[in-house]
C-alpha atoms as a PDB file:
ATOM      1  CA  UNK A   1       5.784 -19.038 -38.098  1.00  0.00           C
ATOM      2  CA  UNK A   2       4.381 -18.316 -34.648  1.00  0.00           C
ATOM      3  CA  UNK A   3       2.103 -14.919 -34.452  1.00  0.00           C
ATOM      4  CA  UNK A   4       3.807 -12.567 -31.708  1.00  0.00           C
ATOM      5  CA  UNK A   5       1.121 -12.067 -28.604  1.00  0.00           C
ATOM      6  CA  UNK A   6      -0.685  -8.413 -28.120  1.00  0.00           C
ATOM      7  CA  UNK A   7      -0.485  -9.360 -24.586  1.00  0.00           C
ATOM      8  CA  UNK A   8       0.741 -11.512 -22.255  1.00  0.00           C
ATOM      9  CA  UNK A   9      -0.364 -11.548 -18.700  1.00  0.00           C
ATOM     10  CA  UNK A  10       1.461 -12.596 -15.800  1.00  0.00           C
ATOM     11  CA  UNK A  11       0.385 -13.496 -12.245  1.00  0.00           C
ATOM     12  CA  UNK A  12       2.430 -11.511  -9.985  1.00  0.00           C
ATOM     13  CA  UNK A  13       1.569 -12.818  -6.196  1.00  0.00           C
ATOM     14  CA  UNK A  14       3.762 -15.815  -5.725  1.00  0.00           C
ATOM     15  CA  UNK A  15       4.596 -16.577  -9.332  1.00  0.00           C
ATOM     16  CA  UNK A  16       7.141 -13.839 -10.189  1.00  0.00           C
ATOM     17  CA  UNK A  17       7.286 -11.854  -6.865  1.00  0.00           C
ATOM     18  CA  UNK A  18       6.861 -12.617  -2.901  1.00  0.00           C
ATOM     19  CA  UNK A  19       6.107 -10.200  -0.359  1.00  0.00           C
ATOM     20  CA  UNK A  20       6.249 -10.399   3.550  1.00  0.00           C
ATOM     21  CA  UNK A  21       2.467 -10.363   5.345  1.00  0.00           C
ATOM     22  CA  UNK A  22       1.085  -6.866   4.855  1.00  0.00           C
ATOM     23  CA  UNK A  23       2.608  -5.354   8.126  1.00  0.00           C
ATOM     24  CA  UNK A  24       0.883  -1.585   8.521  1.00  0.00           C
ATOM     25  CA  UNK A  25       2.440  -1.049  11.832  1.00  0.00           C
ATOM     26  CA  UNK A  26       5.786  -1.201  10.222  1.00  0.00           C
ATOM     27  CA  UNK A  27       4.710   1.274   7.641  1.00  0.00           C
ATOM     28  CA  UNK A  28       3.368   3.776   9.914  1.00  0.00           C
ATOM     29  CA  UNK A  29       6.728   3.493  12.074  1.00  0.00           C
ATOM     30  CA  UNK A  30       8.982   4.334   8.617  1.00  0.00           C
ATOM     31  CA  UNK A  31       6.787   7.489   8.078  1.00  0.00           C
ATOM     32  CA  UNK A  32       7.248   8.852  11.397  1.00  0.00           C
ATOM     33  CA  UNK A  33       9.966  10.997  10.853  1.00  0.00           C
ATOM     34  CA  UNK A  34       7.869  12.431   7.821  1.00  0.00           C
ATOM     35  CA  UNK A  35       5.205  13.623   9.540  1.00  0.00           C
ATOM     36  CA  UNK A  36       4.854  16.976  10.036  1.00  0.00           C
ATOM     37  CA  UNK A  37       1.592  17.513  11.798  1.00  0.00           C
ATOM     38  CA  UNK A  38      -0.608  14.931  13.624  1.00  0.00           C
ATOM     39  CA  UNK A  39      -3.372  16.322  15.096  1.00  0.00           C
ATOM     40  CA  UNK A  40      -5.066  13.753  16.067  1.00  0.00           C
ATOM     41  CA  UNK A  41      -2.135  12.229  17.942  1.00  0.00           C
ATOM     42  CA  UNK A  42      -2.472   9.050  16.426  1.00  0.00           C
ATOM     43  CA  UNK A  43       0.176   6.128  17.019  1.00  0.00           C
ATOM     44  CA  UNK A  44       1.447   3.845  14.166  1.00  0.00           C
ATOM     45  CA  UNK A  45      -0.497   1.133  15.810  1.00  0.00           C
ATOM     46  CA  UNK A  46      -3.761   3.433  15.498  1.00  0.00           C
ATOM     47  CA  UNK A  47      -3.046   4.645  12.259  1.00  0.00           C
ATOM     48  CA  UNK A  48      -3.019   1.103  11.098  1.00  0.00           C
ATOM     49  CA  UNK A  49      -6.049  -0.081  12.761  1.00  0.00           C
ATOM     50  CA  UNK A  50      -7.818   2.480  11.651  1.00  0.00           C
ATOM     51  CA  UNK A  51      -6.284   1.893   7.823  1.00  0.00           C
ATOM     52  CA  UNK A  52      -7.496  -1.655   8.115  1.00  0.00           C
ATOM     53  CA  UNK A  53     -10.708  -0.679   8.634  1.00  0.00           C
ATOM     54  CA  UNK A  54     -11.161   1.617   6.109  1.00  0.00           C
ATOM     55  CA  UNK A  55      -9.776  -1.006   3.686  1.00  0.00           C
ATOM     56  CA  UNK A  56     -12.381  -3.733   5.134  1.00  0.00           C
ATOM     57  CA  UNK A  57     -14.949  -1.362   4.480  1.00  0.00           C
ATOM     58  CA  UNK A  58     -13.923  -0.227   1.017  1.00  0.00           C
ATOM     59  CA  UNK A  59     -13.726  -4.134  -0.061  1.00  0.00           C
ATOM     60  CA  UNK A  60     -17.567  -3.876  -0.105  1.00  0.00           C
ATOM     61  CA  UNK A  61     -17.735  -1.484  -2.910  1.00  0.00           C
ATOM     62  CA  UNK A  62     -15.440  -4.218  -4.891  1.00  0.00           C
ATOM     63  CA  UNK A  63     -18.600  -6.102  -5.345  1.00  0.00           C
ATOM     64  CA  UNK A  64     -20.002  -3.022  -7.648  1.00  0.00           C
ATOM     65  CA  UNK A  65     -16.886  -2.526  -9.326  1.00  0.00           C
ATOM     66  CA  UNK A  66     -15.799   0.502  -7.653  1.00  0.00           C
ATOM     67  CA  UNK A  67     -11.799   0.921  -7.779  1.00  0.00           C
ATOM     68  CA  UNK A  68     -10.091   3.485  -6.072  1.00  0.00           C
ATOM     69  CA  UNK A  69      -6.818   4.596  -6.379  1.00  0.00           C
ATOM     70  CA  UNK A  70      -3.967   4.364  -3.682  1.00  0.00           C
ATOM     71  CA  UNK A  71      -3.165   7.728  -3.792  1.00  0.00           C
ATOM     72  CA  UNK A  72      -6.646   8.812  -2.844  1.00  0.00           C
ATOM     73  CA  UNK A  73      -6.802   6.234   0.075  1.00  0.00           C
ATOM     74  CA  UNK A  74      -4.001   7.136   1.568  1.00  0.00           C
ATOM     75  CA  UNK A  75      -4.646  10.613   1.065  1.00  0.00           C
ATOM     76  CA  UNK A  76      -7.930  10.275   2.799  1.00  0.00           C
ATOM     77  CA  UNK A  77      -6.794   8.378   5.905  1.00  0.00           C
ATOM     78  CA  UNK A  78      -3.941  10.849   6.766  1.00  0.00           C
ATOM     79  CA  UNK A  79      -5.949  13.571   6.732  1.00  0.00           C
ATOM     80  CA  UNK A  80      -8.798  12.213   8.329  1.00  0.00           C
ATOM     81  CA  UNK A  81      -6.695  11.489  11.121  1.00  0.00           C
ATOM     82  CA  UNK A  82      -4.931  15.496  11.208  1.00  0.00           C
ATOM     83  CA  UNK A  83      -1.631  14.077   9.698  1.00  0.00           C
ATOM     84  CA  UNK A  84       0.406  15.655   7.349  1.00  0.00           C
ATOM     85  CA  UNK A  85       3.994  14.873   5.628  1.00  0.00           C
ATOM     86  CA  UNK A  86       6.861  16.371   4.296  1.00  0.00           C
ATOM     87  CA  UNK A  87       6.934  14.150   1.089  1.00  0.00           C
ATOM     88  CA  UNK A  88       4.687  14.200  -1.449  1.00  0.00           C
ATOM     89  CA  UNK A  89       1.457  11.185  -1.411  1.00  0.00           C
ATOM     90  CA  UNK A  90       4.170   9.083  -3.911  1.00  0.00           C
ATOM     91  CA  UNK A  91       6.606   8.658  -1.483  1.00  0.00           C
ATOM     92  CA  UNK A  92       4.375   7.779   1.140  1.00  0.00           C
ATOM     93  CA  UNK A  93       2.830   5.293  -1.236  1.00  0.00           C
ATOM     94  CA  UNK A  94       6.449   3.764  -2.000  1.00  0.00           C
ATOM     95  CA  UNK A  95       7.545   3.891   1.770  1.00  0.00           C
ATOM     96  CA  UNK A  96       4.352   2.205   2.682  1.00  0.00           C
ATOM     97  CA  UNK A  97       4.764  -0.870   0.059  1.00  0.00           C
ATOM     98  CA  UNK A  98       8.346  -0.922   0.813  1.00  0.00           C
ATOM     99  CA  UNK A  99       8.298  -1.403   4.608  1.00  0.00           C
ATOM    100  CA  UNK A 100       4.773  -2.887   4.700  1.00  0.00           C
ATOM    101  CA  UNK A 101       5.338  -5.947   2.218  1.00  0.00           C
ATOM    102  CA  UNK A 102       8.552  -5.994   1.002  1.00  0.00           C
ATOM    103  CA  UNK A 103       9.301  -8.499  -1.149  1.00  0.00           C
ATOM    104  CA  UNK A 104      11.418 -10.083  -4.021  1.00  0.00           C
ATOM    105  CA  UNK A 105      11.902 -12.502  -6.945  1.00  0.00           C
ATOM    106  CA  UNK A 106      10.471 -15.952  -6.721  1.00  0.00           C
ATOM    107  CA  UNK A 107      13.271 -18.683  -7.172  1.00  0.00           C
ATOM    108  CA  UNK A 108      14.864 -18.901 -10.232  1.00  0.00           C
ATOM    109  CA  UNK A 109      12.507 -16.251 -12.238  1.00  0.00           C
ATOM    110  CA  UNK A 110      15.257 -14.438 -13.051  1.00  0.00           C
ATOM    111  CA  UNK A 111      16.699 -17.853 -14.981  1.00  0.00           C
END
């Protein structure tokens, strides 16, 4: 009789899921009409640029094991730039994924 797994792991990228190209422009432009303050006057094309670069620089700290949450990036780079929504951090998280990479099953996963 076969022994039933603790765990089984799956590899989501390209095995059970696909996603677009991360697109942060595209993001940005789906949380316009949430944004309730912008002090800074940023554009979606600035918030993204300056998103990327925050990322680039927080891949460093990957290399001692340092993990940071989403929440608590995105929390950061909004209000370093001034801007502030009318949704909570959640839904910016979900509109972000959802218009930055959306995505779907792989062929035939759902077999």
């Amino acid at each position: 009789m076969l022994k039933r797994p603790r765990m089984i792991i799956f590899d989501y990228g390209d095995t059970l899921m696909w996603e677009e190209p991360f697109d942060g422009v595209k993001a940005n432009i789906a949380l316009q009409k949430y944004i309730t303050k912008n002090k800074s006057k940023a554009t979606p094309e600035e918030i993204d640029a300056f998103s990327f670069s925050l990322w680039k620089e927080m891949q460093k700290t990957r290399e001692i094991e340092i993990e940071t949450h989403h929440h608590n990036i995105i929390k950061f780079q909004y209000e370093y730039l001034g801007i502030e929504f009318s949704i909570p951090v959640e839904e910016v998280e979900q509109i972000i994924f959802d218009n930055a990479c959306p995505g779907g099953l792989m062929p035939r996963v759902d077999c």
